[in-house]
C-alpha atoms as a PDB file:
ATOM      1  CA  UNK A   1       4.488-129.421  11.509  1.00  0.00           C
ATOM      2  CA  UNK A   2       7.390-128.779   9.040  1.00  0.00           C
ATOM      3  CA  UNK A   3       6.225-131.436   6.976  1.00  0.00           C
ATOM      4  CA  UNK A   4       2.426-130.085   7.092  1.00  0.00           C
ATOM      5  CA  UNK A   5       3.667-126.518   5.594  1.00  0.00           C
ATOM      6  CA  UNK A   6       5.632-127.910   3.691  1.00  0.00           C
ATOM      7  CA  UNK A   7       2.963-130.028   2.190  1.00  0.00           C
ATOM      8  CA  UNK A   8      -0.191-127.285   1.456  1.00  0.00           C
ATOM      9  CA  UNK A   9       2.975-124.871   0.241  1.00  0.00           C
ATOM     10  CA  UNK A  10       2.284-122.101   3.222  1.00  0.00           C
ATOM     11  CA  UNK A  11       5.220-120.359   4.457  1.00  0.00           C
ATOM     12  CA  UNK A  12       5.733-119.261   7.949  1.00  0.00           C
ATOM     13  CA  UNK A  13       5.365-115.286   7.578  1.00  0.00           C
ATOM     14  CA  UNK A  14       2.354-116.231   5.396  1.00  0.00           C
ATOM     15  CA  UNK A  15       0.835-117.869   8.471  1.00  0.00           C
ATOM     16  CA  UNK A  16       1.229-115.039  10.685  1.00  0.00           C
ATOM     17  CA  UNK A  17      -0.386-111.856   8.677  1.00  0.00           C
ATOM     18  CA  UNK A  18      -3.324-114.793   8.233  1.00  0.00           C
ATOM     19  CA  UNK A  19      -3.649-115.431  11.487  1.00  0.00           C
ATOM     20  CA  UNK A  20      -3.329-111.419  12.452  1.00  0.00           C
ATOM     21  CA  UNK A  21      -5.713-110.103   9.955  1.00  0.00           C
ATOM     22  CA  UNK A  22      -8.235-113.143  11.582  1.00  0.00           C
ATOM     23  CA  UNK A  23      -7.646-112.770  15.509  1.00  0.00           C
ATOM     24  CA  UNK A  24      -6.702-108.600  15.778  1.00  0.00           C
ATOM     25  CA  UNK A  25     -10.257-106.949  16.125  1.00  0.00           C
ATOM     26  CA  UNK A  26     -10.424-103.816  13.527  1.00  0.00           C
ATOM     27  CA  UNK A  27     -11.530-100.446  15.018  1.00  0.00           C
ATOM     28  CA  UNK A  28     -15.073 -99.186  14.300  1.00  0.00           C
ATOM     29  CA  UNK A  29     -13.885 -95.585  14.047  1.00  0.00           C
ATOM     30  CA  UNK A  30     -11.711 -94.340  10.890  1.00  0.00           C
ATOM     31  CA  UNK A  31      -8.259 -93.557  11.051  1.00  0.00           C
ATOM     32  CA  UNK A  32      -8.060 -89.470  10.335  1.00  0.00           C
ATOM     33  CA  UNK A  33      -5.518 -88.103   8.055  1.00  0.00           C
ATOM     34  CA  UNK A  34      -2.778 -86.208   9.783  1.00  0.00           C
ATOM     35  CA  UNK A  35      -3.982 -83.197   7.685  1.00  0.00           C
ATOM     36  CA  UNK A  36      -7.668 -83.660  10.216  1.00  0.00           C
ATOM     37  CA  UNK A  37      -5.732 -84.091  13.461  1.00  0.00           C
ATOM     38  CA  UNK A  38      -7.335 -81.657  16.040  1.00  0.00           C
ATOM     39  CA  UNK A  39      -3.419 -80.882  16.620  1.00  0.00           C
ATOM     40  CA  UNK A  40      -3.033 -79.964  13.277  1.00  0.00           C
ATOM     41  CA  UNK A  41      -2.294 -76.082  12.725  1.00  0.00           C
ATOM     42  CA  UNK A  42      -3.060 -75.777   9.069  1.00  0.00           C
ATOM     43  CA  UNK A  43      -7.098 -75.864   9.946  1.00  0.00           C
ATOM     44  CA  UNK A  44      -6.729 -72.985  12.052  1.00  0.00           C
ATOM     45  CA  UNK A  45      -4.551 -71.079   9.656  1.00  0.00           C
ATOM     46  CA  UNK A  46      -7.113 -71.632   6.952  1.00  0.00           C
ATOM     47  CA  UNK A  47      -9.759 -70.041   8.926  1.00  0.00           C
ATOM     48  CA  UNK A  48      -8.437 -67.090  10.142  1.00  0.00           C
ATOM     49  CA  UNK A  49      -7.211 -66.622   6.497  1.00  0.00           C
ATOM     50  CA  UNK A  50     -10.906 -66.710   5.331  1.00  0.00           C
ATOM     51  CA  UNK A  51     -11.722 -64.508   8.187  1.00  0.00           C
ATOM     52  CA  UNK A  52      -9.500 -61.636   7.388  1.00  0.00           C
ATOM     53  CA  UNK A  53     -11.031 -61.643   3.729  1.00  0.00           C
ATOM     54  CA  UNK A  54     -13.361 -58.774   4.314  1.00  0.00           C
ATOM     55  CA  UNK A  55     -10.473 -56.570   5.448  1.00  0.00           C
ATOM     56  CA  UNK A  56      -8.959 -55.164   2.389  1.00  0.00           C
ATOM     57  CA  UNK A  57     -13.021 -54.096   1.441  1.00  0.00           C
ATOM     58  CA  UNK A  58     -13.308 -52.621   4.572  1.00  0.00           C
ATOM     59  CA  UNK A  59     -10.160 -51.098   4.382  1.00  0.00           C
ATOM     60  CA  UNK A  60     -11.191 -49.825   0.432  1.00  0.00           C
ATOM     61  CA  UNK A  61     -14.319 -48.021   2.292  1.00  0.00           C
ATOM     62  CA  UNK A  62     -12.945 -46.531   4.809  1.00  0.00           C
ATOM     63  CA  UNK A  63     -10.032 -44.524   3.240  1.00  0.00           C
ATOM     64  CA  UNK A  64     -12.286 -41.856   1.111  1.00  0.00           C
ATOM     65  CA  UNK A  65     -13.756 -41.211   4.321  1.00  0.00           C
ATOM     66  CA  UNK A  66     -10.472 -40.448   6.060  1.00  0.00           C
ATOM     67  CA  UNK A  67      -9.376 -38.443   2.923  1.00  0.00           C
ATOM     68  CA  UNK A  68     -12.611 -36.187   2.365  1.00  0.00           C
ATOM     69  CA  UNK A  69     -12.757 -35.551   6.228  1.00  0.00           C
ATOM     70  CA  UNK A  70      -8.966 -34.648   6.059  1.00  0.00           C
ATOM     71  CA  UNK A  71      -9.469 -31.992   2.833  1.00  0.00           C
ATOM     72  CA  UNK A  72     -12.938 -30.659   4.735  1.00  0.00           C
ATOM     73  CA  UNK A  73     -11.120 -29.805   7.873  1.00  0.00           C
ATOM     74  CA  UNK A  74      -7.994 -28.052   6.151  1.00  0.00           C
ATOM     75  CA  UNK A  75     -10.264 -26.151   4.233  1.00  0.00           C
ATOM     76  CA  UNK A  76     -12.559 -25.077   7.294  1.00  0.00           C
ATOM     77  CA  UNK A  77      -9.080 -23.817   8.721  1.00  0.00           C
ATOM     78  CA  UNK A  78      -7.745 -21.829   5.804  1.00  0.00           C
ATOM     79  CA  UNK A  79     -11.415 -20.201   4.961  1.00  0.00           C
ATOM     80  CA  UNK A  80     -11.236 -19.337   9.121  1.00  0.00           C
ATOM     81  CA  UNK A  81      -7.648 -17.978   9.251  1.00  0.00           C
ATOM     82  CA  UNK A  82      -8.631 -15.767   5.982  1.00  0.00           C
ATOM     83  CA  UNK A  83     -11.187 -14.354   7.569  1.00  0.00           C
ATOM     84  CA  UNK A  84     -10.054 -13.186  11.091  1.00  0.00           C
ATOM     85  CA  UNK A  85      -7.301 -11.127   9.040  1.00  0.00           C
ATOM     86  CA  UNK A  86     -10.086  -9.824   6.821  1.00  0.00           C
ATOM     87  CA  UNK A  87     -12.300  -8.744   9.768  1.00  0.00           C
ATOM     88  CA  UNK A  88      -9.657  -7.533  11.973  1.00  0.00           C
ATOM     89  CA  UNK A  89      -5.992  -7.761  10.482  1.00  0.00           C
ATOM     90  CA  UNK A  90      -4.029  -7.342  14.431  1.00  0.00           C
ATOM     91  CA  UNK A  91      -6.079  -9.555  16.001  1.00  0.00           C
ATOM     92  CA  UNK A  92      -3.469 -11.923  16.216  1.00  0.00           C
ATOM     93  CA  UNK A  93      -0.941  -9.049  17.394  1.00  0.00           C
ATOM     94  CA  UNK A  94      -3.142  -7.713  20.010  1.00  0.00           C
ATOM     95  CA  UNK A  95      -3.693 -11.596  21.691  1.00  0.00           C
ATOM     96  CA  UNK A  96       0.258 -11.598  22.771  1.00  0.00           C
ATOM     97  CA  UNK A  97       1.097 -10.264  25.854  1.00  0.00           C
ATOM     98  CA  UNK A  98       4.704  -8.774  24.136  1.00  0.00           C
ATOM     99  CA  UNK A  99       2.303  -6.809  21.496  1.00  0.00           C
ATOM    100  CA  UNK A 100       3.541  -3.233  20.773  1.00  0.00           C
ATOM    101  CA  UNK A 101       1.577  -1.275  18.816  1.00  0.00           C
ATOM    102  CA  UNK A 102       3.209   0.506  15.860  1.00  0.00           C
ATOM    103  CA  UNK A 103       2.399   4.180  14.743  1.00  0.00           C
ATOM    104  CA  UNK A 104       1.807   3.548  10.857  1.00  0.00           C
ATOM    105  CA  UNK A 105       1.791   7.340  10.558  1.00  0.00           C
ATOM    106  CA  UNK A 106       4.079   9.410  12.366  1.00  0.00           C
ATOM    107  CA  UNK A 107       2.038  10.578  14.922  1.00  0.00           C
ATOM    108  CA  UNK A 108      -0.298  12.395  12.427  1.00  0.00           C
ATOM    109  CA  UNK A 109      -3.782  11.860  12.990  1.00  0.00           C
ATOM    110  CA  UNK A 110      -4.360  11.933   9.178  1.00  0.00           C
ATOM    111  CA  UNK A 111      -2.345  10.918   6.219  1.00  0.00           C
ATOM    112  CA  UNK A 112      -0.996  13.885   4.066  1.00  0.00           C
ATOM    113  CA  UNK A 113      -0.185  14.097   0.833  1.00  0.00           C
ATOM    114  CA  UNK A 114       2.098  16.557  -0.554  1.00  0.00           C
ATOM    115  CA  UNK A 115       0.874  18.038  -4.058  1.00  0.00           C
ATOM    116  CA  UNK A 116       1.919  20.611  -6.412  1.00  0.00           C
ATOM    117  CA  UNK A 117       0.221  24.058  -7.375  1.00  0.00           C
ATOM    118  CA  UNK A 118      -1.529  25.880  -5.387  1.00  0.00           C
ATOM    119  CA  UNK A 119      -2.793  23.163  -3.089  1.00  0.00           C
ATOM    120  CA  UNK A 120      -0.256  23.026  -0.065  1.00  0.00           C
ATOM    121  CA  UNK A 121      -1.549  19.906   1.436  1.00  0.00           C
ATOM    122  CA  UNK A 122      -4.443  17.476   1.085  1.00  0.00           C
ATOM    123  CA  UNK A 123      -5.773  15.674   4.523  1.00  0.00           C
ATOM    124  CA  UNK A 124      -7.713  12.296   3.853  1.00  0.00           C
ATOM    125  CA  UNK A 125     -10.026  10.548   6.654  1.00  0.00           C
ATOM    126  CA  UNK A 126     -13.068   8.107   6.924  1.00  0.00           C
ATOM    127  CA  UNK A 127     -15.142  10.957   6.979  1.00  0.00           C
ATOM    128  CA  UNK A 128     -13.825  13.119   3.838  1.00  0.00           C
ATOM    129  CA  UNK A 129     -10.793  15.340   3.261  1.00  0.00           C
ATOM    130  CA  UNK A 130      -9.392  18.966   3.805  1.00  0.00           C
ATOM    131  CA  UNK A 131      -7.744  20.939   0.877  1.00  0.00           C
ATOM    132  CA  UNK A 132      -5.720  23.764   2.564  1.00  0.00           C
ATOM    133  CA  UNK A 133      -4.116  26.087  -0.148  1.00  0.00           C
ATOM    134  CA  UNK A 134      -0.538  27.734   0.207  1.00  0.00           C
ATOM    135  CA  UNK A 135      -0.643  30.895   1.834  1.00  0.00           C
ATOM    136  CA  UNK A 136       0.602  33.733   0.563  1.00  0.00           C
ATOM    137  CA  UNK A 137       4.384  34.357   0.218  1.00  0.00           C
ATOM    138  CA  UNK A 138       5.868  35.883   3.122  1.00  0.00           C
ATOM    139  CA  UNK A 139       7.817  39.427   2.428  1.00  0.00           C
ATOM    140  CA  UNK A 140      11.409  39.108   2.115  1.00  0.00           C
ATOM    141  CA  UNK A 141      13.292  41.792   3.452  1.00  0.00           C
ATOM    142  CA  UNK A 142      15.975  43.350   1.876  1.00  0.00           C
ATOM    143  CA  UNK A 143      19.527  41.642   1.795  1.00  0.00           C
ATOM    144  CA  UNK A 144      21.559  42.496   4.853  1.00  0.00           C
ATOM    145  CA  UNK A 145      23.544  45.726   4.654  1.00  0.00           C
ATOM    146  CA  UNK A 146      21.093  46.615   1.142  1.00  0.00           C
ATOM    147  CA  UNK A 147      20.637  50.125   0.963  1.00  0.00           C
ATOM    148  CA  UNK A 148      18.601  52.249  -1.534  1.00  0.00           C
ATOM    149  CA  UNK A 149      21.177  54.333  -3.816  1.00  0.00           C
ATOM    150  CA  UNK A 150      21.909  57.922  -3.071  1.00  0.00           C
ATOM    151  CA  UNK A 151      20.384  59.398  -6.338  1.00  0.00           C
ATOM    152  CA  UNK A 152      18.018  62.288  -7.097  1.00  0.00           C
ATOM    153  CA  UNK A 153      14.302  60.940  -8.007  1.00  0.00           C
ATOM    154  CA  UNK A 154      13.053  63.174 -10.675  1.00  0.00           C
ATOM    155  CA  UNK A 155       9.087  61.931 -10.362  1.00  0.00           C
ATOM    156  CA  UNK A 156       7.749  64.533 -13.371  1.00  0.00           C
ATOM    157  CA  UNK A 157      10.259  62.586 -15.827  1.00  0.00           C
ATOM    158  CA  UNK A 158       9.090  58.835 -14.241  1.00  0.00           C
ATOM    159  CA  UNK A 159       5.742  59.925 -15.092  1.00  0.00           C
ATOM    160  CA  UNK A 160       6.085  61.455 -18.132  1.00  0.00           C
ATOM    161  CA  UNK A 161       7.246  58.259 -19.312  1.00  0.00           C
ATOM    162  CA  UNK A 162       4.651  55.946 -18.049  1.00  0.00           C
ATOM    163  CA  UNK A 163       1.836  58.245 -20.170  1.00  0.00           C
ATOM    164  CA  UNK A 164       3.261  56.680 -23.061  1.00  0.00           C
ATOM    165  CA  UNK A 165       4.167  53.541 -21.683  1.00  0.00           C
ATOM    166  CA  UNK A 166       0.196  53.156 -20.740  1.00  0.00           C
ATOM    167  CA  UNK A 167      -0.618  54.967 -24.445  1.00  0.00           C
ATOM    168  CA  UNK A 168       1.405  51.741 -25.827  1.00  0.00           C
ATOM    169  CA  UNK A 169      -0.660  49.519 -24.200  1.00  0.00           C
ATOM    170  CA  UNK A 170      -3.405  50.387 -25.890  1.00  0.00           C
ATOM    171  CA  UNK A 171      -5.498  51.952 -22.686  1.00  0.00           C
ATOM    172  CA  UNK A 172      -6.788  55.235 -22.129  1.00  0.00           C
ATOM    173  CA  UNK A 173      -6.424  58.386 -20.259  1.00  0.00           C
ATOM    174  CA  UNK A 174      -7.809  57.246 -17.498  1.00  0.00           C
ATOM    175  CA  UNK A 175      -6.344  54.291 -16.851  1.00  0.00           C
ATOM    176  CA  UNK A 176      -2.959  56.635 -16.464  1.00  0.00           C
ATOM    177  CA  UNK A 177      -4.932  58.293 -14.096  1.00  0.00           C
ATOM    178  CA  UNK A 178      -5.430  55.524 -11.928  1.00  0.00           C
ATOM    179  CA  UNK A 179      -1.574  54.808 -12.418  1.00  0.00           C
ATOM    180  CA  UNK A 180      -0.862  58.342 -11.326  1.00  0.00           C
ATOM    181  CA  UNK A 181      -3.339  57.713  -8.063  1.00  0.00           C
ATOM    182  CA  UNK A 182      -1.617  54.597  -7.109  1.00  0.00           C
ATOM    183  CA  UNK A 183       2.020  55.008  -7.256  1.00  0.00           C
ATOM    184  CA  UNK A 184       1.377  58.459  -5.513  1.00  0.00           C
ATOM    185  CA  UNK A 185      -0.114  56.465  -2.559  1.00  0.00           C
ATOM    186  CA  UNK A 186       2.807  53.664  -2.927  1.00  0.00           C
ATOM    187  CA  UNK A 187       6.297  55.786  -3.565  1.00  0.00           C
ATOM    188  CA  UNK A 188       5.303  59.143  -4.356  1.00  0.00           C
ATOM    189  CA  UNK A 189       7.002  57.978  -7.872  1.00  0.00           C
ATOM    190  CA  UNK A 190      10.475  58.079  -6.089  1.00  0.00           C
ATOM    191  CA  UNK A 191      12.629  55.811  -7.995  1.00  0.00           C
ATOM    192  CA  UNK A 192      14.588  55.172  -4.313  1.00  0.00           C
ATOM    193  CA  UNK A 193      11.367  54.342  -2.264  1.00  0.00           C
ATOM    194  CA  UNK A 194      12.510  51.770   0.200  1.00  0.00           C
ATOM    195  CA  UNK A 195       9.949  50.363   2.688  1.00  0.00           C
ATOM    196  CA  UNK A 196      11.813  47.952   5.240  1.00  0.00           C
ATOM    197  CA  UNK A 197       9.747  45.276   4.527  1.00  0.00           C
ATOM    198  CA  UNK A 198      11.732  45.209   1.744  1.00  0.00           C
ATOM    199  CA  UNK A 199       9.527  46.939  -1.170  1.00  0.00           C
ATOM    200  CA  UNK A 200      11.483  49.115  -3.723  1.00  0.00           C
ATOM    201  CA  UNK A 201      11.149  51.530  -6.590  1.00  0.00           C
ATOM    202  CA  UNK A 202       7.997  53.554  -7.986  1.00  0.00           C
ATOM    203  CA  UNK A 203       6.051  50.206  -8.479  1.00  0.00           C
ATOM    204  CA  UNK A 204       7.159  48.943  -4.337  1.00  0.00           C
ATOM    205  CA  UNK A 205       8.093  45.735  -5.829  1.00  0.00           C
ATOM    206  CA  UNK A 206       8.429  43.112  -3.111  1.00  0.00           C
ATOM    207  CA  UNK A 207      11.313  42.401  -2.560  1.00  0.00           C
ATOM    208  CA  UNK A 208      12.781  44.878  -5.007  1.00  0.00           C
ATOM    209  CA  UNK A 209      14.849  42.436  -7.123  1.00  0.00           C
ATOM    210  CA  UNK A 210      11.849  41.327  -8.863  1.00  0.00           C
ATOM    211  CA  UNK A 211      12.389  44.207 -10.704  1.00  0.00           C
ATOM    212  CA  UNK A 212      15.956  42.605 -12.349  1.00  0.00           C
ATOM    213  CA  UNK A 213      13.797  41.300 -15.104  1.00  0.00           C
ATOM    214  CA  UNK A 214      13.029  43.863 -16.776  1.00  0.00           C
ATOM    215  CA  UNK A 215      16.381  45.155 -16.511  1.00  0.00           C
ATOM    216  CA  UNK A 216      20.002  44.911 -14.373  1.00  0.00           C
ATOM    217  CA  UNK A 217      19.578  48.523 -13.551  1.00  0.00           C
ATOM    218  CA  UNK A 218      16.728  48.142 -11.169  1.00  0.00           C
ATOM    219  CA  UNK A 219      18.103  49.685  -8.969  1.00  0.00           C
ATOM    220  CA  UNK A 220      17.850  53.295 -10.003  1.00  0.00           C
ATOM    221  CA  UNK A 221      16.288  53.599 -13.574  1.00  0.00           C
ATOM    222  CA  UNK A 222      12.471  54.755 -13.737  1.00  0.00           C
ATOM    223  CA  UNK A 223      11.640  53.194 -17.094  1.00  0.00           C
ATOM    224  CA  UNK A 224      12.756  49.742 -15.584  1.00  0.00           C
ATOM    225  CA  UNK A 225      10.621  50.528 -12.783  1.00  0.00           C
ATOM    226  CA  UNK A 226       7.743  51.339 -14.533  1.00  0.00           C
ATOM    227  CA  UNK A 227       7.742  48.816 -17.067  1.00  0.00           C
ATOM    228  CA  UNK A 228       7.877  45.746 -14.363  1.00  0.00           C
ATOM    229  CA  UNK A 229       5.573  47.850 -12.826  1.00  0.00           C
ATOM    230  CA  UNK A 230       2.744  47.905 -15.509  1.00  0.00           C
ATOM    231  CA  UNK A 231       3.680  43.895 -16.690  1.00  0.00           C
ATOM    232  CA  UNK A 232       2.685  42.904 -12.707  1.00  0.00           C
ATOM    233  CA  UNK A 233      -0.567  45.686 -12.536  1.00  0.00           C
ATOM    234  CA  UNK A 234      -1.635  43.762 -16.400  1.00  0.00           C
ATOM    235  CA  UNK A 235      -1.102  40.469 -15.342  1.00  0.00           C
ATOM    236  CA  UNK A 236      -2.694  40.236 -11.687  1.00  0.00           C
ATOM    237  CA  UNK A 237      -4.921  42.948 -12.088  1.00  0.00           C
ATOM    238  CA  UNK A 238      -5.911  43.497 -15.951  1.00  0.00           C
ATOM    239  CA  UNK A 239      -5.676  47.298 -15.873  1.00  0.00           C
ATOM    240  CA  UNK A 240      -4.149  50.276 -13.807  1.00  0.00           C
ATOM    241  CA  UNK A 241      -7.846  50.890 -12.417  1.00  0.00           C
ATOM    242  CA  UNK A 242      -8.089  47.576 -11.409  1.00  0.00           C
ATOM    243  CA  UNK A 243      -4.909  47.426  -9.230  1.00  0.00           C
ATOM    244  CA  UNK A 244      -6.230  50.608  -7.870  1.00  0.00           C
ATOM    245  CA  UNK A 245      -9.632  49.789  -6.931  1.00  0.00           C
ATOM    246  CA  UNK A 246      -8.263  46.684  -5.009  1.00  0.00           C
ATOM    247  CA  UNK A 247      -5.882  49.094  -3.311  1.00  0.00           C
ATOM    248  CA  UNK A 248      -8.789  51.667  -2.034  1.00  0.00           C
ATOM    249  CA  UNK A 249     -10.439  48.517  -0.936  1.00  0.00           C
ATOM    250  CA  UNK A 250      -7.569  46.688   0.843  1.00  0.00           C
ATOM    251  CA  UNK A 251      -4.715  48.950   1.247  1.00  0.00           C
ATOM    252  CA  UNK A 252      -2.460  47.446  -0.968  1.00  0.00           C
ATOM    253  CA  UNK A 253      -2.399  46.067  -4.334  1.00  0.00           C
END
């Protein structure tokens, strides 16, 4: 047999892979890859990888939804919170159970205002306001221990000098005799006239240190008297028949 390979030039191992590619029957089904194996992980990788494509789409949809339903809400709230102060600023106080009310105003049923002039106070409501004007200034009685001075009144002299005093003025005769009328019914032109409510002199000034400006000696001079006493009758009342008309009417002037 040596000789008979050795004669056609076939080696041994040549013989064999002829003789198994002959006699070993092939398989009818093809061989799969490793990369088709049904153990193979890579398939399954692949398609959940393709089936997680649509996610970042979805996900690009769905956050301006999230976002304009986030703004729409915190706006609903802000435009809600503005208006329950609007409507009714305490009721937020009022819905605790440790609310105490607080008096804004002192106890006043109004609000005042202080103001100057003649106007003592000004009371403002829903409904409208009240002006209430100051009242007249009380009398001020003499200072304690005062006393009128212990001198002689000479009333011809006092009036003697208001005829010209009134002449000066520029008004007539009869304007001195409603001067004459009036301080008659007020001191009886006694330059030491003392009422206790504190009136003094010819005039009754009230209190009788009004009188000081027209003079220090206010006390017991006529012509000081007299001239305060005219200045007051021109300013509140024009003329010495006006001061006395309002007298005859109210009892003072």
């Amino acid at each position: 047999m040596g000789r008979h390979s050795g004669e056609h030039g076939v080696s041994p191992a040549d013989s064999a892979r002829e003789y198994a590619r002959v006699n070993v029957p092939r398989s009818s089904a093809p061989v799969r890859p490793a990369a088709m194996r049904r153990d193979d992980p890579a398939p399954r990788a692949r398609e959940a990888s393709r089936a997680n494509v649509s996610s970042p789409a979805r996900n690009r949809v769905a956050g301006p939804i999230k976002q304009a339903a986030t703004v729409t809400f915190a706006f609903a709230a802000s435009v809600s919170f503005l208006l329950v102060n609007i409507v009714d600023p305490y009721s937020g106080a009022t819905a605790s159970s440790t609310y105490t009310p607080v008096d804004r105003f002192g106890g006043q049923a109004v609000q005042e205002y202080a103001v100057d002039g003649d106007i003592a106070a000004a009371s403002v409501a829903a409904e409208g306001y009240l002006v209430e004007k100051k009242p007249e200034p009380e009398p001020e009685p003499a200072g304690a221990g005062w006393a009128p001075p212990a001198i002689v009144p000479d009333p011809g002299s006092a009036q003697a000098y208001a005829a010209g005093a009134v002449a000066a003025r520029g008004w007539p005769s009869t304007e001195f005799d409603c001067l004459v009328a009036l301080w008659n019914r007020e001191s009886g032109w006694r330059v030491n006239a003392y009422n206790p409510s504190g009136a003094y002199g010819i005039p009754q000034a009230l209190p009788g240190s009004k009188m000081a400006t027209a003079g220090a000696d206010w006390e017991t001079n006529a012509a000081t008297q007299i001239e305060w006493g005219l200045g007051y009758i021109s300013g509140r009342y024009g003329t010495p028949c006006g001061a006395w008309a309002h007298s005859e009417a109210n009892g003072w002037y």
